[in-house]
PDB file of N, CA and C in Angstrom:
ATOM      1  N   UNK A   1      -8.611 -18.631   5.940  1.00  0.00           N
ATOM      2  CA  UNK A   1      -8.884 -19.178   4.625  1.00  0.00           C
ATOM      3  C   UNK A   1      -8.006 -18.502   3.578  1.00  0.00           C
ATOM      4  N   UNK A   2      -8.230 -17.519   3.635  1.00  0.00           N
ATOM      5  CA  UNK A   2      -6.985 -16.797   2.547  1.00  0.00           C
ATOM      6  C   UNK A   2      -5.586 -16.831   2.543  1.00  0.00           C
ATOM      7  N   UNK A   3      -4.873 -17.202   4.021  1.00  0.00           N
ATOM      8  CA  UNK A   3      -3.333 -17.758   4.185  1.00  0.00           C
ATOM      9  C   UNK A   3      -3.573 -19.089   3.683  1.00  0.00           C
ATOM     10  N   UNK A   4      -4.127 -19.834   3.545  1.00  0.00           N
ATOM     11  CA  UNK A   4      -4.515 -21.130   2.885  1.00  0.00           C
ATOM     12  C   UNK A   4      -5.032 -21.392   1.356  1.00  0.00           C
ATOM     13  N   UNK A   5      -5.125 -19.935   0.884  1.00  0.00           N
ATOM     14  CA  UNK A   5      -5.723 -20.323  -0.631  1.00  0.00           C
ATOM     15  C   UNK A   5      -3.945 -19.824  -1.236  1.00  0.00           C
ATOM     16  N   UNK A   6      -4.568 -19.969  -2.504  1.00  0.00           N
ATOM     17  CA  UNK A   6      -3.042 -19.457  -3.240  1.00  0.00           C
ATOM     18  C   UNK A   6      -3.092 -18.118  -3.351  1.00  0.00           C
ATOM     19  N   UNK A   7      -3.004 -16.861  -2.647  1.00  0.00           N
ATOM     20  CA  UNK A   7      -3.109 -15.943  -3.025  1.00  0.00           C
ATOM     21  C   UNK A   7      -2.303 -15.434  -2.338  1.00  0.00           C
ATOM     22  N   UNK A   8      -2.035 -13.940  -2.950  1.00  0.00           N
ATOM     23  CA  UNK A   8      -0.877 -12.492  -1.773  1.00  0.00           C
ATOM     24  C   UNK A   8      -1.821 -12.223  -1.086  1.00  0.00           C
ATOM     25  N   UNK A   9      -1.432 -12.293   0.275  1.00  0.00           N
ATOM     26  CA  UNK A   9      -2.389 -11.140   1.295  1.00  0.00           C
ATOM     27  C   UNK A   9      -1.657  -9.630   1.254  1.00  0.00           C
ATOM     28  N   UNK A  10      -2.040  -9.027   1.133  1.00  0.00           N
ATOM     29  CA  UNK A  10      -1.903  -7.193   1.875  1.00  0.00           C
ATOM     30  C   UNK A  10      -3.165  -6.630   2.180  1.00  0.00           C
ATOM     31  N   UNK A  11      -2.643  -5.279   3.354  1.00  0.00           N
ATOM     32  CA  UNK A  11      -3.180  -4.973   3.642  1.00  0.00           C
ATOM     33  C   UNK A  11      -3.218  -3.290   2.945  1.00  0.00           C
ATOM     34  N   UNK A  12      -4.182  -2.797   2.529  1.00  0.00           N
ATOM     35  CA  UNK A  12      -4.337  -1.564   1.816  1.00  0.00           C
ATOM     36  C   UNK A  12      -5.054  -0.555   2.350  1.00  0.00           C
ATOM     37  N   UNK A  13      -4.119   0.599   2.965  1.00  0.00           N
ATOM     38  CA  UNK A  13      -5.012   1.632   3.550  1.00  0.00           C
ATOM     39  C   UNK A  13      -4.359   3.033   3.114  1.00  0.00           C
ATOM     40  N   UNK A  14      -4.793   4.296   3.253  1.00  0.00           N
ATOM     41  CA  UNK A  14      -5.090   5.416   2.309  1.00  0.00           C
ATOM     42  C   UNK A  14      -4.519   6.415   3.601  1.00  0.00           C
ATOM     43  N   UNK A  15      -4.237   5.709   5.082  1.00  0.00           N
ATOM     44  CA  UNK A  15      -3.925   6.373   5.917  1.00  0.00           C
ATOM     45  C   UNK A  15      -2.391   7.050   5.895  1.00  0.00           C
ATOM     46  N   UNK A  16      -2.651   8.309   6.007  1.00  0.00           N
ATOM     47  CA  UNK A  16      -0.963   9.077   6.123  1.00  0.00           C
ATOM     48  C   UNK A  16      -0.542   9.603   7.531  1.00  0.00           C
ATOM     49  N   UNK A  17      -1.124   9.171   8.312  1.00  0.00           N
ATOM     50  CA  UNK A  17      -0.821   9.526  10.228  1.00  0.00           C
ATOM     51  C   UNK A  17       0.303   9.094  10.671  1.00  0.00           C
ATOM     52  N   UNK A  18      -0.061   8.019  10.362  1.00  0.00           N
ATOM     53  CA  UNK A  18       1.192   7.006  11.123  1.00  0.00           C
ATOM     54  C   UNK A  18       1.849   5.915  10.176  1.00  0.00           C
ATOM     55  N   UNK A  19       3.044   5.613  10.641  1.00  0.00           N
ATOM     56  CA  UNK A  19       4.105   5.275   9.616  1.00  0.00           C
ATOM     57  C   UNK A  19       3.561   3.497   9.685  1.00  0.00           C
ATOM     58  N   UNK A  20       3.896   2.688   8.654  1.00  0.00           N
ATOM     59  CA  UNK A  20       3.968   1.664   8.757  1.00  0.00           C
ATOM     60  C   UNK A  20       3.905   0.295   9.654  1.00  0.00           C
ATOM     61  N   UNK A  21       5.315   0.490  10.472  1.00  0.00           N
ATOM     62  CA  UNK A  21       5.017  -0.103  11.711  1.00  0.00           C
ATOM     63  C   UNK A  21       3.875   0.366  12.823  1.00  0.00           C
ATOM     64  N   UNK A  22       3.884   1.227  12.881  1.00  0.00           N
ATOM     65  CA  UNK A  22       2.790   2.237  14.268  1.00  0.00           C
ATOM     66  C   UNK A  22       1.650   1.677  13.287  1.00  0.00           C
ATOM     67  N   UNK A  23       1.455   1.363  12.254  1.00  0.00           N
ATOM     68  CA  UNK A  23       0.219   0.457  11.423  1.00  0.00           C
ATOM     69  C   UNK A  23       0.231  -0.966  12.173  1.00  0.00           C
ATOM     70  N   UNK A  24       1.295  -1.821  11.951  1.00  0.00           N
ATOM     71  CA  UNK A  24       1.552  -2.694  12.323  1.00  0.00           C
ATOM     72  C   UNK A  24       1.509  -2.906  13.505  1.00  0.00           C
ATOM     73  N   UNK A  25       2.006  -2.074  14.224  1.00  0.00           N
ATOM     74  CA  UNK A  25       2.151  -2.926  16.184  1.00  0.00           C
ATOM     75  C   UNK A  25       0.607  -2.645  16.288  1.00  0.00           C
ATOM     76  N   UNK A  26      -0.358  -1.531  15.767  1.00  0.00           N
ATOM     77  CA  UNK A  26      -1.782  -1.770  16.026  1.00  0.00           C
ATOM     78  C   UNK A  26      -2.418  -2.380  16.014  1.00  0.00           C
ATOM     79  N   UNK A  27      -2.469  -2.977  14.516  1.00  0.00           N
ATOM     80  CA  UNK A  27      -3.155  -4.443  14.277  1.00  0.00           C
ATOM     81  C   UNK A  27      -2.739  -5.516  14.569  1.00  0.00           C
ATOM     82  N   UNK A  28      -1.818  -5.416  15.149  1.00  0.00           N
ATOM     83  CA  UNK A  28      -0.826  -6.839  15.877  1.00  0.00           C
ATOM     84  C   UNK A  28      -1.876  -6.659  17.194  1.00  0.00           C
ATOM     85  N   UNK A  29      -1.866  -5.252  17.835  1.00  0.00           N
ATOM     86  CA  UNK A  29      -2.302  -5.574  19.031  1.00  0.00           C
ATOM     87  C   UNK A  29      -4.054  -6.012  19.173  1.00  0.00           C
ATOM     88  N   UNK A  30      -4.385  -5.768  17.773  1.00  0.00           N
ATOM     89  CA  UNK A  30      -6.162  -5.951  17.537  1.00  0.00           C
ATOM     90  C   UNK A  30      -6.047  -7.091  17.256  1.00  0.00           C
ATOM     91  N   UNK A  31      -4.861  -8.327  17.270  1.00  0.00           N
ATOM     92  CA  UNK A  31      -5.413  -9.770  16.825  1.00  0.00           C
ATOM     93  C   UNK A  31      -4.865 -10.134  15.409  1.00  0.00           C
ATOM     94  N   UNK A  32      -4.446  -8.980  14.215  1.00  0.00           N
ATOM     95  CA  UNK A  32      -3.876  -9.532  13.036  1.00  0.00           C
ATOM     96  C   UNK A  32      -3.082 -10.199  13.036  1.00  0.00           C
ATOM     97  N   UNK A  33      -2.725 -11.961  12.340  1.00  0.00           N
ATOM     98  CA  UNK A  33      -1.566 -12.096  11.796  1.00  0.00           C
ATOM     99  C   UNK A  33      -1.072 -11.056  11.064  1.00  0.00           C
ATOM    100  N   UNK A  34      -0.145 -10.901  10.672  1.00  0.00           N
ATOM    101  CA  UNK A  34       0.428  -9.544   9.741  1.00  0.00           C
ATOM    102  C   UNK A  34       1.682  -9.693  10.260  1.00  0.00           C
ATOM    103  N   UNK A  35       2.092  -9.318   8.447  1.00  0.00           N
ATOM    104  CA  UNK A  35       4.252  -9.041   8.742  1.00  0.00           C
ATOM    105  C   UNK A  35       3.859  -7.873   7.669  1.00  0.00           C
ATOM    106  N   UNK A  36       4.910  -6.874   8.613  1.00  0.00           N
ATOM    107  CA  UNK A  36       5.076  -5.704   7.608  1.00  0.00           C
ATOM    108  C   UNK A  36       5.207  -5.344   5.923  1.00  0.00           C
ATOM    109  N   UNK A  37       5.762  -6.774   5.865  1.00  0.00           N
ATOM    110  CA  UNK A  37       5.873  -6.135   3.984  1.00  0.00           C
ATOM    111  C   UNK A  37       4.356  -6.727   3.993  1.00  0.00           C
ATOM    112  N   UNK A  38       3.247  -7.312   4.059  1.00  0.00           N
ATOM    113  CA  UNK A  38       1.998  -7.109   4.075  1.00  0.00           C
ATOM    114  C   UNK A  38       1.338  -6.079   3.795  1.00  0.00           C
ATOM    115  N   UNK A  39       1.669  -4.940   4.460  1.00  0.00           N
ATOM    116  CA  UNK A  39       1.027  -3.876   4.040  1.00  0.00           C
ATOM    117  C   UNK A  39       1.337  -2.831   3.356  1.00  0.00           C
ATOM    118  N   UNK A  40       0.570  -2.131   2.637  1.00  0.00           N
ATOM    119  CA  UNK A  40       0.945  -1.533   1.730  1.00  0.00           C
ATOM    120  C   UNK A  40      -0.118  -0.011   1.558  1.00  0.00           C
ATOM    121  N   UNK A  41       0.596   0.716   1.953  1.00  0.00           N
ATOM    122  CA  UNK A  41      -0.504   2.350   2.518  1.00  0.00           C
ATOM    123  C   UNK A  41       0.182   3.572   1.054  1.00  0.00           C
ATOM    124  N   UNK A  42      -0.376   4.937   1.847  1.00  0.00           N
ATOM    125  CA  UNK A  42      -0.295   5.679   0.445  1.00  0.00           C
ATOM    126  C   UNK A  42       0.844   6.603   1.177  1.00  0.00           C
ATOM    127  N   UNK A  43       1.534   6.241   2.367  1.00  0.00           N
ATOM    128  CA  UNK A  43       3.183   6.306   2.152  1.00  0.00           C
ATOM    129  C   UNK A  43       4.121   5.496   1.229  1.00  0.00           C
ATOM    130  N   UNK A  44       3.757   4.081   1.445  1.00  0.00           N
ATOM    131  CA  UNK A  44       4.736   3.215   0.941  1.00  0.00           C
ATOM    132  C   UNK A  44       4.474   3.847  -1.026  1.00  0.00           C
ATOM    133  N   UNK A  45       3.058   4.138  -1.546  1.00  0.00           N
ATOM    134  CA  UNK A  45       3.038   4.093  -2.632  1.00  0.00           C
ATOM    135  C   UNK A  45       3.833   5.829  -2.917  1.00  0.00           C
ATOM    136  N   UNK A  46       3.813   6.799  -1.984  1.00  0.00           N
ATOM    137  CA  UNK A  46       4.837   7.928  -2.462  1.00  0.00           C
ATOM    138  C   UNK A  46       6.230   7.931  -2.097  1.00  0.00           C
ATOM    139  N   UNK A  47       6.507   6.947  -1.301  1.00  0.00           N
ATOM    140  CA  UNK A  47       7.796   6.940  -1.343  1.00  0.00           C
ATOM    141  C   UNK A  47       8.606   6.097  -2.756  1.00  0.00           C
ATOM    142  N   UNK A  48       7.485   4.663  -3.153  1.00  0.00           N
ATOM    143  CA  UNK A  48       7.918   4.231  -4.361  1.00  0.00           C
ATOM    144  C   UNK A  48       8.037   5.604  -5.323  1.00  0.00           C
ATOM    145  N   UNK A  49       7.094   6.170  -5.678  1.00  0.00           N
ATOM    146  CA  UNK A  49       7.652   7.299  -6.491  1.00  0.00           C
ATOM    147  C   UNK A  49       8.827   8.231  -6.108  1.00  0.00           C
ATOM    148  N   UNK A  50       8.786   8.609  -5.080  1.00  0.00           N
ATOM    149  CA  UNK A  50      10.260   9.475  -4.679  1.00  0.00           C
ATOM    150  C   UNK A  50      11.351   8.997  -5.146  1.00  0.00           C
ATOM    151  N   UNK A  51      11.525   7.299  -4.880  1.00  0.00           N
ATOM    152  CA  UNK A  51      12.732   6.703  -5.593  1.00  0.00           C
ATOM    153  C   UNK A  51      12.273   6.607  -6.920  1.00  0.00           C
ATOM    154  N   UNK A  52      11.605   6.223  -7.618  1.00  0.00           N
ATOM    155  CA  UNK A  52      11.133   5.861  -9.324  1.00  0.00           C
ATOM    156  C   UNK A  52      11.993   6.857  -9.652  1.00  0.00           C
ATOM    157  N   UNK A  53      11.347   8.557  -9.324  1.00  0.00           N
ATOM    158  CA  UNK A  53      11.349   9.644 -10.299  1.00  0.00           C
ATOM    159  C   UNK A  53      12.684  10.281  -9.664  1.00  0.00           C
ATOM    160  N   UNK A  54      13.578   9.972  -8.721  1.00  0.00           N
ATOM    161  CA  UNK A  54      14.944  10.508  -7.873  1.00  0.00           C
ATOM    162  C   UNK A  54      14.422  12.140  -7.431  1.00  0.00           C
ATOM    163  N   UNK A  55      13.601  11.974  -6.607  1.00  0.00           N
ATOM    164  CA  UNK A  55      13.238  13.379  -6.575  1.00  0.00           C
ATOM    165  C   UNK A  55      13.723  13.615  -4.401  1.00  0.00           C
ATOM    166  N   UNK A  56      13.746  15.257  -4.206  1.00  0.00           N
ATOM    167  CA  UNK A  56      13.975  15.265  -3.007  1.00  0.00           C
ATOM    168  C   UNK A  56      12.687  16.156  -2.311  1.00  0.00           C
ATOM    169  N   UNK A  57      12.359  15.474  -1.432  1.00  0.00           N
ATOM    170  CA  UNK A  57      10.812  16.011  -1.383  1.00  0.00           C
ATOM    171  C   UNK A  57      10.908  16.898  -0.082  1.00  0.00           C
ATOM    172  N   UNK A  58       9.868  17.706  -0.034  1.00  0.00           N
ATOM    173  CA  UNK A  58       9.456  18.421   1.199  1.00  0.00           C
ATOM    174  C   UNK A  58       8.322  17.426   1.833  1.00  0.00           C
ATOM    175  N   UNK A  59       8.496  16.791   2.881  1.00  0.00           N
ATOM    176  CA  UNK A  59       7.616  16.396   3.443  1.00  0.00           C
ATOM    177  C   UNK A  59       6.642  17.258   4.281  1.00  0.00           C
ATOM    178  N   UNK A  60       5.087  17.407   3.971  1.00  0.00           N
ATOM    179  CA  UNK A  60       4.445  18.094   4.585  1.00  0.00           C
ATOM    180  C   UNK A  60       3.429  16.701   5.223  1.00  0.00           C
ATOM    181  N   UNK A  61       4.170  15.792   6.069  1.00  0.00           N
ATOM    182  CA  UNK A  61       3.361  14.715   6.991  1.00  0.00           C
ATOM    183  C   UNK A  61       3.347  14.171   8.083  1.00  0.00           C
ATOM    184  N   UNK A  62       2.667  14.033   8.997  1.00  0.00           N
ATOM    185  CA  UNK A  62       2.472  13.737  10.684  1.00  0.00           C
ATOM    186  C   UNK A  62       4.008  13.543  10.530  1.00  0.00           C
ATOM    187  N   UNK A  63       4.350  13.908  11.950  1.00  0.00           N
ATOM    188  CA  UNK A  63       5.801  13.641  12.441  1.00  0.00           C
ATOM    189  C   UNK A  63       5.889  11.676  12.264  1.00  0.00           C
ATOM    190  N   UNK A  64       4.478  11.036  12.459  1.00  0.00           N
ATOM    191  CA  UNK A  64       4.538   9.630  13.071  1.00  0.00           C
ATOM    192  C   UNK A  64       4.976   9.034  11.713  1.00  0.00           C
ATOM    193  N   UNK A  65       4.694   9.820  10.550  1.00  0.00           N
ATOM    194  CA  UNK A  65       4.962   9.052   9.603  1.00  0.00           C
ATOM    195  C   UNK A  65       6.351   9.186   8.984  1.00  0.00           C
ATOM    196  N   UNK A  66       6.702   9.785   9.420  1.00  0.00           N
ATOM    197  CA  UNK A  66       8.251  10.243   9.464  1.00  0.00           C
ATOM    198  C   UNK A  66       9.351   9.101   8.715  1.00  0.00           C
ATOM    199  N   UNK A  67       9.273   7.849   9.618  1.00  0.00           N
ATOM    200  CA  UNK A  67       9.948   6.955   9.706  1.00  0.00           C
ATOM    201  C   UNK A  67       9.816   6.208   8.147  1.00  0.00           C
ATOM    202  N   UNK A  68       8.795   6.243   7.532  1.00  0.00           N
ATOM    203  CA  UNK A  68       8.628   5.535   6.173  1.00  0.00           C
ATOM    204  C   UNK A  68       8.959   6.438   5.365  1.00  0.00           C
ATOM    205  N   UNK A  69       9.772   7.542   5.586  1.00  0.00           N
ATOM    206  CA  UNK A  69      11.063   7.906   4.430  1.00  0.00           C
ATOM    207  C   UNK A  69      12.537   7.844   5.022  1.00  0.00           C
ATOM    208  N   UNK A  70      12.676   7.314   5.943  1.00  0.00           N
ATOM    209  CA  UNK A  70      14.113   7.291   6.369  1.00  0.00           C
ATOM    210  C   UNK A  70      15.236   6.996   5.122  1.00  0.00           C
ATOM    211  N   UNK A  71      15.838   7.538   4.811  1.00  0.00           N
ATOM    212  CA  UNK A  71      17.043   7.497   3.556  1.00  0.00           C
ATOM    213  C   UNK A  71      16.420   8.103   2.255  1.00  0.00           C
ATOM    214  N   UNK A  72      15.657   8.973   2.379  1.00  0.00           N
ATOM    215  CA  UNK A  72      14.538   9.865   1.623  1.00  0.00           C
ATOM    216  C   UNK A  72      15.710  10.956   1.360  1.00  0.00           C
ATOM    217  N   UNK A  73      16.341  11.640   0.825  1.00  0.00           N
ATOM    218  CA  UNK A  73      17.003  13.112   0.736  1.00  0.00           C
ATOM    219  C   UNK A  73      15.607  13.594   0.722  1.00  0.00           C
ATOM    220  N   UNK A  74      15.820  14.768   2.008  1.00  0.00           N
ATOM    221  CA  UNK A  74      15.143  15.991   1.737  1.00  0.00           C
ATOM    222  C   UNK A  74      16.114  17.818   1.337  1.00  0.00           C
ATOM    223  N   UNK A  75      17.239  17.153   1.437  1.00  0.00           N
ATOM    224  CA  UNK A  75      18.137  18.578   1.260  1.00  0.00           C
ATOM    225  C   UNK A  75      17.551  19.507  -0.458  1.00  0.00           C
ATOM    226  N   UNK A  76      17.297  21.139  -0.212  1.00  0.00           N
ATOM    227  CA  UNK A  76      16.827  21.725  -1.468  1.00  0.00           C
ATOM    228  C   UNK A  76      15.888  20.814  -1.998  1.00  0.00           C
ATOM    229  N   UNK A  77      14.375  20.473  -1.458  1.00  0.00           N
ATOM    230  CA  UNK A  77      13.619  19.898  -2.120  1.00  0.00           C
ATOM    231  C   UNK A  77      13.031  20.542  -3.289  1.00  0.00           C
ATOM    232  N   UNK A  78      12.370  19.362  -4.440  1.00  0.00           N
ATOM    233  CA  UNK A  78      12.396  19.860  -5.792  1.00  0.00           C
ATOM    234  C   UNK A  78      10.990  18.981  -5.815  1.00  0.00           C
ATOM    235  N   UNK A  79      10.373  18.989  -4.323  1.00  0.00           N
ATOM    236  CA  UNK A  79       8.623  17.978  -4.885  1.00  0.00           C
ATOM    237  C   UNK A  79       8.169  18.253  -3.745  1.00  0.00           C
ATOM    238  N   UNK A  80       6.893  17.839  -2.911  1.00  0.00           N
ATOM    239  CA  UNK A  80       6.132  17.916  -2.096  1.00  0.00           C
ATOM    240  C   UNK A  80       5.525  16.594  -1.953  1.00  0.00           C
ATOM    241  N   UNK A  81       5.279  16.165  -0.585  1.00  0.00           N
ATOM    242  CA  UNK A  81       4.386  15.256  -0.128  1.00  0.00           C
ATOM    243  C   UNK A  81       3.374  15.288   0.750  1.00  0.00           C
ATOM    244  N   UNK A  82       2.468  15.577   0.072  1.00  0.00           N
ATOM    245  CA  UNK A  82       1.198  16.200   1.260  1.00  0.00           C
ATOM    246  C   UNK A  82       0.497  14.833   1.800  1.00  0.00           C
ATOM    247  N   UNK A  83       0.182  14.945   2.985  1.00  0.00           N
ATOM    248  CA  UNK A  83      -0.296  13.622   4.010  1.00  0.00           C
ATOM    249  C   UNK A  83      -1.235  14.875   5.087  1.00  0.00           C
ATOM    250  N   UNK A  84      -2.163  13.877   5.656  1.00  0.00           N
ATOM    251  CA  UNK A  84      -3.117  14.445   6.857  1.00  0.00           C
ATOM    252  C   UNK A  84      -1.827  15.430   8.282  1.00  0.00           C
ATOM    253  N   UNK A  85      -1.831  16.192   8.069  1.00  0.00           N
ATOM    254  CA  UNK A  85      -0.689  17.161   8.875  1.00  0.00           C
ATOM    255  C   UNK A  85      -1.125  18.510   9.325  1.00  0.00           C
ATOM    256  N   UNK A  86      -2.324  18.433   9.879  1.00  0.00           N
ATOM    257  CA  UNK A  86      -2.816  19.837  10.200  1.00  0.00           C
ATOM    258  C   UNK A  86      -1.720  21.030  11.114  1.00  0.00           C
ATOM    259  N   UNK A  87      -0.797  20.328  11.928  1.00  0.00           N
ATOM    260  CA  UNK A  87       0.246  21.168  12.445  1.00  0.00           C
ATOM    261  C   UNK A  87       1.498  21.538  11.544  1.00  0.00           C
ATOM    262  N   UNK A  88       1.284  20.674  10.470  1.00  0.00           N
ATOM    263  CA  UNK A  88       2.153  21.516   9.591  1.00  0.00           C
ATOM    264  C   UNK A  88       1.802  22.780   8.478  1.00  0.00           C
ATOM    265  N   UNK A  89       0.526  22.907   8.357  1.00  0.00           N
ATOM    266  CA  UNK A  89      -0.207  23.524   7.720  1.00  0.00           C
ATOM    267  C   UNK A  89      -0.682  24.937   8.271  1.00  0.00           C
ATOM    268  N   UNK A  90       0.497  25.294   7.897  1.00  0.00           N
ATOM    269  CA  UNK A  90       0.553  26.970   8.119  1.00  0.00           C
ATOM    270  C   UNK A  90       1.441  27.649   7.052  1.00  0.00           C
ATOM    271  N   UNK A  91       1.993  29.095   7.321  1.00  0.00           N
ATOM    272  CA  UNK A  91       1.845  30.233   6.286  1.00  0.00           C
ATOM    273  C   UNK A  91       3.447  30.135   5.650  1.00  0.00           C
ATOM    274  N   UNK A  92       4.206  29.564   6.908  1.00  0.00           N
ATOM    275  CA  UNK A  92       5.468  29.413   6.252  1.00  0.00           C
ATOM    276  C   UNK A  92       5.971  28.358   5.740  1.00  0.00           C
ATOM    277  N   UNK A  93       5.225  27.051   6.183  1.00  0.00           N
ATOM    278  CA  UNK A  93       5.407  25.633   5.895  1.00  0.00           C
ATOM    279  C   UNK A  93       4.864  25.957   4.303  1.00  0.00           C
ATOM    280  N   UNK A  94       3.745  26.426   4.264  1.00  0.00           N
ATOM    281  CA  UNK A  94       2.582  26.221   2.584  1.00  0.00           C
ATOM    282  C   UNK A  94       3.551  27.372   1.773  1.00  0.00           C
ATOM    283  N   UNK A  95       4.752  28.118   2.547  1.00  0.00           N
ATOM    284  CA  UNK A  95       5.333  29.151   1.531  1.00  0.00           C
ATOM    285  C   UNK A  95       6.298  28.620   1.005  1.00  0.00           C
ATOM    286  N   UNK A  96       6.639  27.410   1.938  1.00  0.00           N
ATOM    287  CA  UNK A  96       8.001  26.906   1.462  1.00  0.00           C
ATOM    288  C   UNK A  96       7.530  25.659   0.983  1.00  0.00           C
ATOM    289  N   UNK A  97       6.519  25.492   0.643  1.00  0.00           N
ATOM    290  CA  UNK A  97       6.152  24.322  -0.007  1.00  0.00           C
ATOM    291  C   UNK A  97       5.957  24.554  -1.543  1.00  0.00           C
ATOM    292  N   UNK A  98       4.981  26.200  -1.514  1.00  0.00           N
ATOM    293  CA  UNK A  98       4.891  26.894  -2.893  1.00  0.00           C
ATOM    294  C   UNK A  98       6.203  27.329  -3.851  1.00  0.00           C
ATOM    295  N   UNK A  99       7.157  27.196  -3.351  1.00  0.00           N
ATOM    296  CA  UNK A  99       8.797  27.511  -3.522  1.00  0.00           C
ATOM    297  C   UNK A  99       9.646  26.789  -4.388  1.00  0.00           C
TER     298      UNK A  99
END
């Protein structure tokens, strides 16, 4: 009903684990219609800021999500991106994050 009314579909989730697609081939495999620019998570909304504000970030997020900053500069980062990353969350990662 909603591909049939006049409206945008997306999909909106708060998840920082896994990157976009690894979103996508999931719910592909649970039965969603879904095309990637569909969705829209709280990577896609910090990477829009990374480009807005030209900043070079330290990513502190799952390796899986990796892929939804590809062409991201991280060289001498001057910001932080914190995401669900418990293996990154230690004494030298949080020192060089405080930096």
């Amino acid at each position: 009903r909603l591909r049939s009314a006049p409206l945008t579909v997306r999909f909106v989730t708060n998840t920082t684990k896994e990157s976009k697609r690894d979103l996508l081939e999931r719910l592909t495999r649970l039965g969603f219609d879904i095309a990637e620019h569909e969705i829209f998570t709280s990577l896609t909304a910090a990477r829009n800021l990374l480009e807005q504000q030209q900043v070079r970030p330290l990513l502190l997020v799952d390796d899986k999500a990796l892929p939804d900053f590809t062409g991201i500069g991280t060289d001498n980062p001057n910001a932080v991106v914190v995401g669900l990353a418990p293996e990154h969350f230690h004494y030298e990662m949080m020192n060089r994050a405080f930096r």
